[in-house]
Protein backbone atom coordinates (compact mmCIF):
# COMPACT_ATOMS: atom_id res chain seq x y z
CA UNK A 1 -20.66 -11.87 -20.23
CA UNK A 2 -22.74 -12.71 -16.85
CA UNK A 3 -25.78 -10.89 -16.79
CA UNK A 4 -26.03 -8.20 -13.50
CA UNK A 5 -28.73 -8.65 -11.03
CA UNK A 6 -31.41 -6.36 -11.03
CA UNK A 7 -30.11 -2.88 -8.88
CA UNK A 8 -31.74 -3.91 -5.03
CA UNK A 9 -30.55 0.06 -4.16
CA UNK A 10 -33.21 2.74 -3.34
CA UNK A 11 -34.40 4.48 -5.64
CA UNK A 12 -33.51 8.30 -6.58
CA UNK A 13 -29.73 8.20 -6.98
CA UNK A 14 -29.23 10.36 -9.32
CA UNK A 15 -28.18 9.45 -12.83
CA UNK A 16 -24.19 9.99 -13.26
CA UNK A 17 -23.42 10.24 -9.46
CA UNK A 18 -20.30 9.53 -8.24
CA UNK A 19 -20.30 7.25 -5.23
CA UNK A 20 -17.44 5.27 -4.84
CA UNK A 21 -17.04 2.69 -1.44
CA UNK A 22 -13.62 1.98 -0.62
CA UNK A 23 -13.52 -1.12 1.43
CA UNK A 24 -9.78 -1.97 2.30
CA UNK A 25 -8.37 -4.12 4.87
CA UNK A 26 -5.23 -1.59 5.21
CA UNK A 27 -6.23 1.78 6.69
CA UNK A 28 -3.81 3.94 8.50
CA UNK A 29 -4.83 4.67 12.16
CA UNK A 30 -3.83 8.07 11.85
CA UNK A 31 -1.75 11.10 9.72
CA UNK A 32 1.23 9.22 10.56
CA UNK A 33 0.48 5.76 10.77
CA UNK A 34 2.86 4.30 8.45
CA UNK A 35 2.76 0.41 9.27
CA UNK A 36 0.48 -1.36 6.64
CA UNK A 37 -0.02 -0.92 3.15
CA UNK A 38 -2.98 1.34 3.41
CA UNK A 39 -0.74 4.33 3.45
CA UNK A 40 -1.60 5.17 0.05
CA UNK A 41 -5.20 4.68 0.14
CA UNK A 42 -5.81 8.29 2.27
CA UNK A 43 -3.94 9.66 -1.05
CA UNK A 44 -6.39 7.49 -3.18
CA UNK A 45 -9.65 8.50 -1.25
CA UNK A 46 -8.37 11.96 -1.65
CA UNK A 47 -8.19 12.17 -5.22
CA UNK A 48 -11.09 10.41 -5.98
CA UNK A 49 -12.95 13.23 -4.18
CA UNK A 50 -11.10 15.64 -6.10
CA UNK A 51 -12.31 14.41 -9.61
CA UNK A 52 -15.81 14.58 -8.28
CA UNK A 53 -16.47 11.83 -6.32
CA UNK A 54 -18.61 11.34 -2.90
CA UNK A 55 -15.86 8.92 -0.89
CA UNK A 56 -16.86 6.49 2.07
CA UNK A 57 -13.55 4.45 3.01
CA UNK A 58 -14.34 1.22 4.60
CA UNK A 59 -12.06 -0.72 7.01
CA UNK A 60 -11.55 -2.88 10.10
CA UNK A 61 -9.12 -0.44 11.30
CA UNK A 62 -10.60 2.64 13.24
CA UNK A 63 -8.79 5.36 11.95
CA UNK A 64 -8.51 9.16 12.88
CA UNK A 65 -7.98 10.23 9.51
CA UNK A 66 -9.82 12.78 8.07
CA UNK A 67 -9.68 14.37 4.29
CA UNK A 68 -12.71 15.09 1.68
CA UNK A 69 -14.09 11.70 2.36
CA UNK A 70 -16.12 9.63 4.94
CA UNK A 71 -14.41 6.85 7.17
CA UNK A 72 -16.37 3.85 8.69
CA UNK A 73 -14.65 0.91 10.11
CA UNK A 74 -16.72 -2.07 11.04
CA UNK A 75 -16.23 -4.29 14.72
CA UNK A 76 -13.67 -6.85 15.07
CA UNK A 77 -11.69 -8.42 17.93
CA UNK A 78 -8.00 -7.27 18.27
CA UNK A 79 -6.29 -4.24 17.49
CA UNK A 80 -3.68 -5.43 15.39
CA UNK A 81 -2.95 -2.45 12.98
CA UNK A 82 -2.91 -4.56 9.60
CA UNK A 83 -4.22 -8.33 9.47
CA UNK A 84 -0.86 -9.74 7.74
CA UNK A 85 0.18 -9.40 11.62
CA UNK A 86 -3.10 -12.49 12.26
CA UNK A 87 -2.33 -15.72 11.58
CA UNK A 88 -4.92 -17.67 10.53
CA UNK A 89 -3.19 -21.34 11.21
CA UNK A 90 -3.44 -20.52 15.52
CA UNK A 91 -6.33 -20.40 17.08
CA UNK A 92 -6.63 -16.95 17.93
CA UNK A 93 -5.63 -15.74 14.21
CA UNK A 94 -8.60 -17.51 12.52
CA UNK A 95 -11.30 -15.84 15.25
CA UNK A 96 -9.98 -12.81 14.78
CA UNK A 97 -10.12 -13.00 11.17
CA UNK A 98 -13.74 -14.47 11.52
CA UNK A 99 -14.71 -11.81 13.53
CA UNK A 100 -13.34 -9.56 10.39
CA UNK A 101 -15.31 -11.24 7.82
CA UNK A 102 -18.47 -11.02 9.80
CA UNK A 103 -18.11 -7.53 10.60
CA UNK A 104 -17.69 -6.81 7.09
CA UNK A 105 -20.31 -8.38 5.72
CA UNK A 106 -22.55 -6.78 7.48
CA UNK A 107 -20.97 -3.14 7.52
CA UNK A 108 -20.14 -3.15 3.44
CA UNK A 109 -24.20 -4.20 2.27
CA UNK A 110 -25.44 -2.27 4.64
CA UNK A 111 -23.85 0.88 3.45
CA UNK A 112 -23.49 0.32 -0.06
CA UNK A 113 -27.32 0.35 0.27
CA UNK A 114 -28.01 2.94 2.57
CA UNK A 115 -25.56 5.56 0.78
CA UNK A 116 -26.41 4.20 -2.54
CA UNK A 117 -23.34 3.57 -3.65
CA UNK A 118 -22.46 3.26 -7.73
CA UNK A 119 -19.18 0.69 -7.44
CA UNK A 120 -17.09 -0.78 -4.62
CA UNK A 121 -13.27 -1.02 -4.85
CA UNK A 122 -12.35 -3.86 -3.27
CA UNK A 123 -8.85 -3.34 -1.95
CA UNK A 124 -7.80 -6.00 -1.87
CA UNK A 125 -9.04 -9.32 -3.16
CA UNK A 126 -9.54 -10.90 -0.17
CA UNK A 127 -11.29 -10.09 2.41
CA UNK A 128 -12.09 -6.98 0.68
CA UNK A 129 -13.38 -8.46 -2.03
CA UNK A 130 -15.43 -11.04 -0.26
CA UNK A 131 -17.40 -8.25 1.28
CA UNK A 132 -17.59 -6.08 -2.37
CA UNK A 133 -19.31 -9.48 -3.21
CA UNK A 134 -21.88 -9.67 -0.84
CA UNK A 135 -22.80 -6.14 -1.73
CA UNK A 136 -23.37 -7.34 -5.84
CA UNK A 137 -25.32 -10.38 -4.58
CA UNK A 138 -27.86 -8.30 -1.65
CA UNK A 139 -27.64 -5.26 -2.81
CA UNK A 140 -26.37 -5.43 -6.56
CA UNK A 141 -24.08 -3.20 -6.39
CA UNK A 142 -21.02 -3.66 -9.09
CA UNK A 143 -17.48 -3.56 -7.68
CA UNK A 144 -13.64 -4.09 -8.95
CA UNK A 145 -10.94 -5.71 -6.95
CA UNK A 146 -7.30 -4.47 -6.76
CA UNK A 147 -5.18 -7.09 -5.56
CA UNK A 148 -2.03 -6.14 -3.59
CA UNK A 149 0.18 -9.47 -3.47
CA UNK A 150 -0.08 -10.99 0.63
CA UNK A 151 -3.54 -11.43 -0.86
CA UNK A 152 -2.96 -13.71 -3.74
CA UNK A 153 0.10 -14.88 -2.43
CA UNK A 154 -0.89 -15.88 1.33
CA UNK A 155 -4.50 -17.97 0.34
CA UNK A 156 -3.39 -21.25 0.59
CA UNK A 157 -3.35 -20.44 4.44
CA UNK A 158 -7.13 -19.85 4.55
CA UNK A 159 -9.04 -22.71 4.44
CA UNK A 160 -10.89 -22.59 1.13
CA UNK A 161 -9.39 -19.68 0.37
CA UNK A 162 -8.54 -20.31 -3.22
CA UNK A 163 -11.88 -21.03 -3.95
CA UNK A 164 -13.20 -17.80 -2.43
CA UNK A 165 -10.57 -15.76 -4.15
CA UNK A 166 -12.22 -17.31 -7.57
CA UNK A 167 -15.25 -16.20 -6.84
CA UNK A 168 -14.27 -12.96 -5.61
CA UNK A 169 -12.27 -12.29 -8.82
CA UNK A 170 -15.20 -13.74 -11.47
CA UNK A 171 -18.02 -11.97 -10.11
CA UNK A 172 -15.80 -8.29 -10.23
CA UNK A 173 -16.60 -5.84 -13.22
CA UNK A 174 -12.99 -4.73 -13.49
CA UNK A 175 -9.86 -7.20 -11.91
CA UNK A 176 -6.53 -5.21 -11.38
CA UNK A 177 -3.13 -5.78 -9.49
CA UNK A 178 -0.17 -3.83 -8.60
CA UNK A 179 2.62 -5.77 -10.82
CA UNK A 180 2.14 -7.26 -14.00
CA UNK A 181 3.80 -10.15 -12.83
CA UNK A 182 0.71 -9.85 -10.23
CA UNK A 183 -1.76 -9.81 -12.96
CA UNK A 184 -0.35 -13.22 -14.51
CA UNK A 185 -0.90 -15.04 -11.19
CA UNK A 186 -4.25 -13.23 -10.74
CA UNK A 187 -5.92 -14.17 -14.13
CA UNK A 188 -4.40 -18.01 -13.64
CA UNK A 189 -6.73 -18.28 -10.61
CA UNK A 190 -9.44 -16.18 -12.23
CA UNK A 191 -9.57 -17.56 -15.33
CA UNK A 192 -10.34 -13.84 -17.01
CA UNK A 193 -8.30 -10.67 -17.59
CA UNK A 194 -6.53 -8.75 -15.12
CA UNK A 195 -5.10 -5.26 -15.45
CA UNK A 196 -1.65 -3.78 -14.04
CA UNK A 197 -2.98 -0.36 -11.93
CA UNK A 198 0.10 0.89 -10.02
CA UNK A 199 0.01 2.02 -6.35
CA UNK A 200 1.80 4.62 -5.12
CA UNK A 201 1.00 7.83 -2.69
CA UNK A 202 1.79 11.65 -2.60
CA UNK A 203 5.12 12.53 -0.56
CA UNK A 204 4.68 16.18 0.59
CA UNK A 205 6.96 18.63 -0.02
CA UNK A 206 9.76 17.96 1.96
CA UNK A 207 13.13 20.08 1.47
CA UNK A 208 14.79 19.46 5.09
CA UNK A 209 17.91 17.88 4.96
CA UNK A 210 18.28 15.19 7.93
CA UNK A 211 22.11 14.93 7.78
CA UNK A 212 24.70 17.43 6.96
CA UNK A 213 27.87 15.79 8.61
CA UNK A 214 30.05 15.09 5.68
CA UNK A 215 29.19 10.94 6.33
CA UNK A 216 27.73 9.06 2.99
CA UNK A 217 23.59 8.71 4.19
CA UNK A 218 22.12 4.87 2.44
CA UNK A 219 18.40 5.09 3.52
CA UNK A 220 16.13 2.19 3.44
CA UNK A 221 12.42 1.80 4.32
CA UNK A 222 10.49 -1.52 4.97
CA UNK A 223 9.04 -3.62 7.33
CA UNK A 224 11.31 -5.70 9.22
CA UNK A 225 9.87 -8.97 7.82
CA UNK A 226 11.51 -12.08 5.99
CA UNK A 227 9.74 -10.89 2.51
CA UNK A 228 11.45 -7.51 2.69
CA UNK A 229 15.18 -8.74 2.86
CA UNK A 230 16.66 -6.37 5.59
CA UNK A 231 18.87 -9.15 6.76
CA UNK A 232 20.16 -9.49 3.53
CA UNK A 233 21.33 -5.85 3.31
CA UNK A 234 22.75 -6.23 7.21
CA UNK A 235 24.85 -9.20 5.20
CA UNK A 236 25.45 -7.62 2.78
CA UNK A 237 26.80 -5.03 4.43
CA UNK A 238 29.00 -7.16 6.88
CA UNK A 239 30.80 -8.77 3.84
CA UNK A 240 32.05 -5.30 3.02
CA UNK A 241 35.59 -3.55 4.39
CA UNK A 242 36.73 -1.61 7.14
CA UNK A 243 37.70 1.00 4.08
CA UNK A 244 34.75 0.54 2.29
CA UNK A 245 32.56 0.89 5.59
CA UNK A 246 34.31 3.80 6.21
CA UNK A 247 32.28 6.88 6.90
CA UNK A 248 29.13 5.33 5.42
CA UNK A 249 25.52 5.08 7.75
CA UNK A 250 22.85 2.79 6.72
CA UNK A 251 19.69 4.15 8.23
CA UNK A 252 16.89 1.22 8.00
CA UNK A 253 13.06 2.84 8.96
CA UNK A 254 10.61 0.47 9.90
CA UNK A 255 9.74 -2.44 12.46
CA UNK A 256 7.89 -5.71 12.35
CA UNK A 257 8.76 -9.50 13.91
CA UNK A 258 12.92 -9.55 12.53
CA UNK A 259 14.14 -6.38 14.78
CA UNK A 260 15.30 -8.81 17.22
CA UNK A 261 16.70 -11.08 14.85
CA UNK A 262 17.90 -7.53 13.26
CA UNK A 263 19.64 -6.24 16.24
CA UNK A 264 21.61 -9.42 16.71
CA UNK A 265 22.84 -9.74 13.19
CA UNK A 266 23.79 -5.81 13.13
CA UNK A 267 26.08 -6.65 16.43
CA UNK A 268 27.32 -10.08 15.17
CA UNK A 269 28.54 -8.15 11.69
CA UNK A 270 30.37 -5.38 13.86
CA UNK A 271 27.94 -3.06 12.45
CA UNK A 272 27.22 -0.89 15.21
CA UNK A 273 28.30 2.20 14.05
CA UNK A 274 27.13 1.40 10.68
CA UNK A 275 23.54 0.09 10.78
CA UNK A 276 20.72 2.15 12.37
CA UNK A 277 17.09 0.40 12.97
CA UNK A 278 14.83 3.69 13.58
CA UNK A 279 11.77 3.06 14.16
CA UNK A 280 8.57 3.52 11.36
CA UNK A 281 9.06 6.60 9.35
CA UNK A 282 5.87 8.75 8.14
CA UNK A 283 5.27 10.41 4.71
CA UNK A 284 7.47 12.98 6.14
CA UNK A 285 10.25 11.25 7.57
CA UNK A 286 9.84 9.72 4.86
CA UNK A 287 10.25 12.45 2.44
CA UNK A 288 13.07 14.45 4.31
CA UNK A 289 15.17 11.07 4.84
CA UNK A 290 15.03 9.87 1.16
CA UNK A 291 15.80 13.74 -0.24
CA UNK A 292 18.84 13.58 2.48
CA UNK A 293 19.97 10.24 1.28
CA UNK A 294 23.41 9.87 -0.78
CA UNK A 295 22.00 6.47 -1.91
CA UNK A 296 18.74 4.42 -1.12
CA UNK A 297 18.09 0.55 -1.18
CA UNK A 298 14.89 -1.80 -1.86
CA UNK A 299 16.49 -5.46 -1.04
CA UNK A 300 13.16 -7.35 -1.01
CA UNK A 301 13.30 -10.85 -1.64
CA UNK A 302 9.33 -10.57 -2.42
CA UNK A 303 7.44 -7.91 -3.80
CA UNK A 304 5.34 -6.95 -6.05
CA UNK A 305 6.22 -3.03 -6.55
CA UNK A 306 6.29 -1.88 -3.21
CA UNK A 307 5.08 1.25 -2.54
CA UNK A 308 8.30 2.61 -1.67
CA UNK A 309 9.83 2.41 -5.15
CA UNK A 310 7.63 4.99 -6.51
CA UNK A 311 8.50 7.11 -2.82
CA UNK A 312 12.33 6.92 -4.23
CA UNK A 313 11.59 8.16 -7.25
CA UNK A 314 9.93 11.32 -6.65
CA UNK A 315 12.42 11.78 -3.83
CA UNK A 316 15.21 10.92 -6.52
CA UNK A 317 18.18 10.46 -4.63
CA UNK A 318 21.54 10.49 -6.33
CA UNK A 319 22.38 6.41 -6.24
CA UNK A 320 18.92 3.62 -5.98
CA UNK A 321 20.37 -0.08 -5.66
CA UNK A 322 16.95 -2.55 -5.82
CA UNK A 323 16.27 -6.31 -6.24
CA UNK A 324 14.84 -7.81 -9.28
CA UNK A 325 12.32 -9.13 -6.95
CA UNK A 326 9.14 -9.25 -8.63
CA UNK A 327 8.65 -6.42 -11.44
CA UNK A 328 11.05 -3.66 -9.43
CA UNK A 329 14.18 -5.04 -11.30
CA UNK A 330 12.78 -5.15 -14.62
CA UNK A 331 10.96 -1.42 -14.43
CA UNK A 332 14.47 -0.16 -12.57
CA UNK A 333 16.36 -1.14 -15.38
CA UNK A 334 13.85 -0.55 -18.19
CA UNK A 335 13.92 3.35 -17.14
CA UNK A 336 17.20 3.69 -16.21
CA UNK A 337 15.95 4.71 -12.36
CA UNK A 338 19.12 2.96 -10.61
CA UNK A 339 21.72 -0.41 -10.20
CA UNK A 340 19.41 -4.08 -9.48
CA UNK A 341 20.98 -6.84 -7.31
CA UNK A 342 19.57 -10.42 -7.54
CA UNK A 343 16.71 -11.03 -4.50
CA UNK A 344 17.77 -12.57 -1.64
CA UNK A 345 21.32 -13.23 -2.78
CA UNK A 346 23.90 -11.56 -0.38
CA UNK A 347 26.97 -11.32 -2.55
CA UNK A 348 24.61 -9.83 -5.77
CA UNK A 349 23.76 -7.29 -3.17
CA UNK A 350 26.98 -6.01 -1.86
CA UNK A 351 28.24 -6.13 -5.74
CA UNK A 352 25.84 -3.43 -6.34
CA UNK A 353 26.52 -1.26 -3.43
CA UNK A 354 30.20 -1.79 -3.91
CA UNK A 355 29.60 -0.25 -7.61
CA UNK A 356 27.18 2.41 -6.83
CA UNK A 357 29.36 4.07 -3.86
CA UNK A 358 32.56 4.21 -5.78
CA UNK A 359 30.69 5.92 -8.71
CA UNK A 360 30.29 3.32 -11.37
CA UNK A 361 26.49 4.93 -11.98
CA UNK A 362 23.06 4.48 -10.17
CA UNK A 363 20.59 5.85 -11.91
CA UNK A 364 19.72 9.47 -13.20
CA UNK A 365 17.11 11.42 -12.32
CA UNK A 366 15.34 11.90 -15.59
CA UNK A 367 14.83 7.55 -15.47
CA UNK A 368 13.43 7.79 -11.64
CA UNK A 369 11.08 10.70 -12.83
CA UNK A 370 9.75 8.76 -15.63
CA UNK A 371 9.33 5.91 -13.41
CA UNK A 372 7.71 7.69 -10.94
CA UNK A 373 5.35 9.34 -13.55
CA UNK A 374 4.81 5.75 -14.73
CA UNK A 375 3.51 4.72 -11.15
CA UNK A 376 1.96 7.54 -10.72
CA UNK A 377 -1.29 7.29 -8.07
CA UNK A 378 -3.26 9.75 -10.75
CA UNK A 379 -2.85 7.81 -13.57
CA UNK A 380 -4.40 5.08 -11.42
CA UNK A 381 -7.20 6.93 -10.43
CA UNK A 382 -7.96 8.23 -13.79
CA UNK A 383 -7.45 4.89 -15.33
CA UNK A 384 -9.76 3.66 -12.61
CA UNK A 385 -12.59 6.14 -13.11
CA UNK A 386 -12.76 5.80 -17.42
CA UNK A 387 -12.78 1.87 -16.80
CA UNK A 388 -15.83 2.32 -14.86
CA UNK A 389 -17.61 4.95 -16.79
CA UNK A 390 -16.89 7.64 -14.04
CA UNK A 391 -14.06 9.37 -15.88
CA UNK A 392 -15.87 13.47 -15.35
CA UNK A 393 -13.26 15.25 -13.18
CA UNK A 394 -12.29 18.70 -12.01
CA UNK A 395 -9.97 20.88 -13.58
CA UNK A 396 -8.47 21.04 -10.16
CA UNK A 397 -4.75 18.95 -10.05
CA UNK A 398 -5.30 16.03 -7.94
CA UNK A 399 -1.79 15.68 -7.35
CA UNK A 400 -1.48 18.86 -5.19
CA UNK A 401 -3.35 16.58 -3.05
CA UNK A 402 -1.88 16.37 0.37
CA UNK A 403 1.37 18.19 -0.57
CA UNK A 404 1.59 19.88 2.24
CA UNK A 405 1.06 16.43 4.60
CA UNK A 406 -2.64 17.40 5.12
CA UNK A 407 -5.98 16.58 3.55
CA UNK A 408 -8.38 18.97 5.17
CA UNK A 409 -10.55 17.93 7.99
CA UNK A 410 -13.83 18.91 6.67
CA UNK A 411 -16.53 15.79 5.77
CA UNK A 412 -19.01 15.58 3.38
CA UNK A 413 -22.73 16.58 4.96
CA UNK A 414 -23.88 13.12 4.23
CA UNK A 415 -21.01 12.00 6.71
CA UNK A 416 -23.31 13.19 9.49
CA UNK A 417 -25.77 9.91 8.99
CA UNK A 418 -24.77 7.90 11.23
CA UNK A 419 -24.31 3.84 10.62
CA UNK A 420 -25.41 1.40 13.56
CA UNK A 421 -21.23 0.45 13.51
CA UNK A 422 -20.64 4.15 14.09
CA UNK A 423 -22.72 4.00 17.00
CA UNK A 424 -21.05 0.96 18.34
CA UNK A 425 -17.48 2.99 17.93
CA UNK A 426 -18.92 5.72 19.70
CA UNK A 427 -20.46 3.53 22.61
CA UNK A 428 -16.46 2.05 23.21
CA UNK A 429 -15.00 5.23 22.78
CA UNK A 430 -17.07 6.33 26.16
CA UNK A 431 -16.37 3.43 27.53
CA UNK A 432 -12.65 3.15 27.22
């Protein structure tokens, strides 16, 4: 075991305190910003605070949030609302991204420091983590890195990047990922240990129907990207029969670079009356439409566990057809939570929503609850917090966290320092 550097932080934190830094490169803009993966992480920041934790979330985004924690984002060019959307093989993608790894490295030291933080989670691995880094090295402050997937995944398109991931992975106290799948690619690159720690957030209450019309509701939520396999559940779907068709509405919420692409193949399958794009749905939308739904679809043909597999599960509507892509199939079927089509095959697809709609079985709701308690965001948080020798909480539930959609609007005192990037926001903000 490395040795730690000797602690560079001011002196008088207090033995036992609680402050956790949250740097993530995923941070929702606002309440109902629902376009990058950060939409769990108000949920996360949220119940960290409630087992007795001072919060400061960290990100490139600036965000309007507000709950029981602190919110800094650093300077960057662009505006782009998650940095999957930069590409780092144009010119423009790789200054932008430079511009995010120099404001970070400046904003994350500088406040680990200055609020004298206790550990950094880096979500995710990179650039999160490269920033989480910096702070062990200047500051010596210990951090863990939670890797997501586009992290791992995507770093052959950063120059170097494999070499930084290493780094960022052997110098972290605790290594997790969202899929044990995940974990196997993460501790090939690492060379050490890496734990599964599912993701998931907090749908509020949400007992609205969206449809009573006597039609058959299929609901599905992603991004409209390649990765996510909406076209394959638009051909899926155009393979099927006039009879079979019949009465049925596919409602698909999301956007991203295939709605065009989308569109076109939803007119070229005579789908019109079937198929509806809407446009990005938030935790309440999302709620209401997967409680409404007859029967709700994940056709990734690349995941992890995405997020929305745990939101269809504690919606638990009557039929769930997913993809065996990455470790949805296997936990789908291992709990009994609903019918699994191959990934990206078509025909598998279509199979499956042929059998679920004429009542061959789906699911049952005792499987998707026990799935959903399996991925449940408190577990993580707990799990998180004993790893890390903060494991002291309330007696307060942290899962009546943002229930009812909100998460307060009152900030911690020491919220009111103000950090040289906060003064920077502040400046723009005047001036347009």
């Amino acid at each position: 075991m490395s040795r730690r550097r000797p602690d560079r932080r001011p002196s008088g934190t207090a033995t036992g305190s609680r402050r956790i830094l949250v740097v993530t490169s995923s941070f929702p803009e606002s309440a109902e910003d629902s376009r990058n993966a950060g939409v769990f992480v108000v949920d996360l920041a949220a119940l960290l605070a409630e087992e007795g934790c001072e919060v400061v979330v960290m990100s490139p985004q600036r965000s309007r949030v507000r709950g029981p924690f602190a919110v800094r984002s650093f300077p960057r060019l662009g505006d782009e609302p998650s940095l999957t959307h930069l590409d780092p093989r144009t010119v423009g993608g790789l200054v932008k991204l430079a511009s995010v790894v120099l404001g970070g490295a400046v904003s994350v030291p500088w406040t680990a420091r200055h609020r004298r933080i206790d550990h950094v989670l880096a979500l995710w691995a990179v650039p999160s983590g490269v920033f989480a880094l910096l702070a062990r090295i200047l500051v010596g402050t210990p951090y863990s890195v939670w890797a997501l997937g586009s992290d791992i995944w995507r770093i052959r398109d950063y120059p170097g990047g494999r070499t930084v991931l290493r780094a960022v992975l052997r110098r972290s106290s605790r290594t997790y990922a969202d899929g044990v799948g995940l974990c196997a690619d993460v501790a090939a690159i690492s060379g050490r240990p890496c734990e599964f720690l599912a993701t998931s957030r907090i749908l509020p209450a949400e007992d609205r129907r969206l449809w009573d019309d006597g039609a058959r509701h299929v609901v599905t939520i992603a991004r409209f990207h390649e990765h996510k396999g909406v076209d394959v559940l638009v051909e899926a779907l155009a393979g099927m029969d006039a009879a079979e068709l019949d009465g049925l509405v596919v409602h698909v919420f999301g956007d991203g670079p295939q709605r065009g692409q989308l569109e076109a193949a939803v007119v070229a399958g005579g789908l019109d009356s079937v198929v509806v794009l809407e446009g990005f749905a938030d935790e309440r939308v999302a709620a209401a439409a997967l409680r409404s739904a007859d029967l709700a679809v994940v056709p990734s043909r690349v995941e992890s566990i995405p997020l929305v597999l745990s939101d269809i599960c504690t919606a638990s509507p009557p039929m769930v057809v997913v993809t065996d892509a990455g470790d949805m199939g296997d936990l789908v079927a291992r709990f009994g939570a609903g019918r699994v089509a191959r990934a990206g095959d078509a025909a598998s697809l279509r199979a499956e929503l042929r059998a679920a709609l004429r009542g061959d079985g789906a699911g049952d709701a005792t499987g998707r609850a026990d799935l959903a308690e399996h991925l449940s965001l408190r577990r993580s948080v707990l799990r998180f917090l004993g790893d890390i020798g903060l494991d002291v909480g309330t007696t307060e539930d942290p899962t009546a966290v943002g229930r009812d959609g909100e998460h307060g609007t009152d900030q911690p005192e020491a919220d009111q320092e103000r950090h040289p990037v906060d003064r920077a926001d502040e400046d723009a903000e005047r001036h347009g």
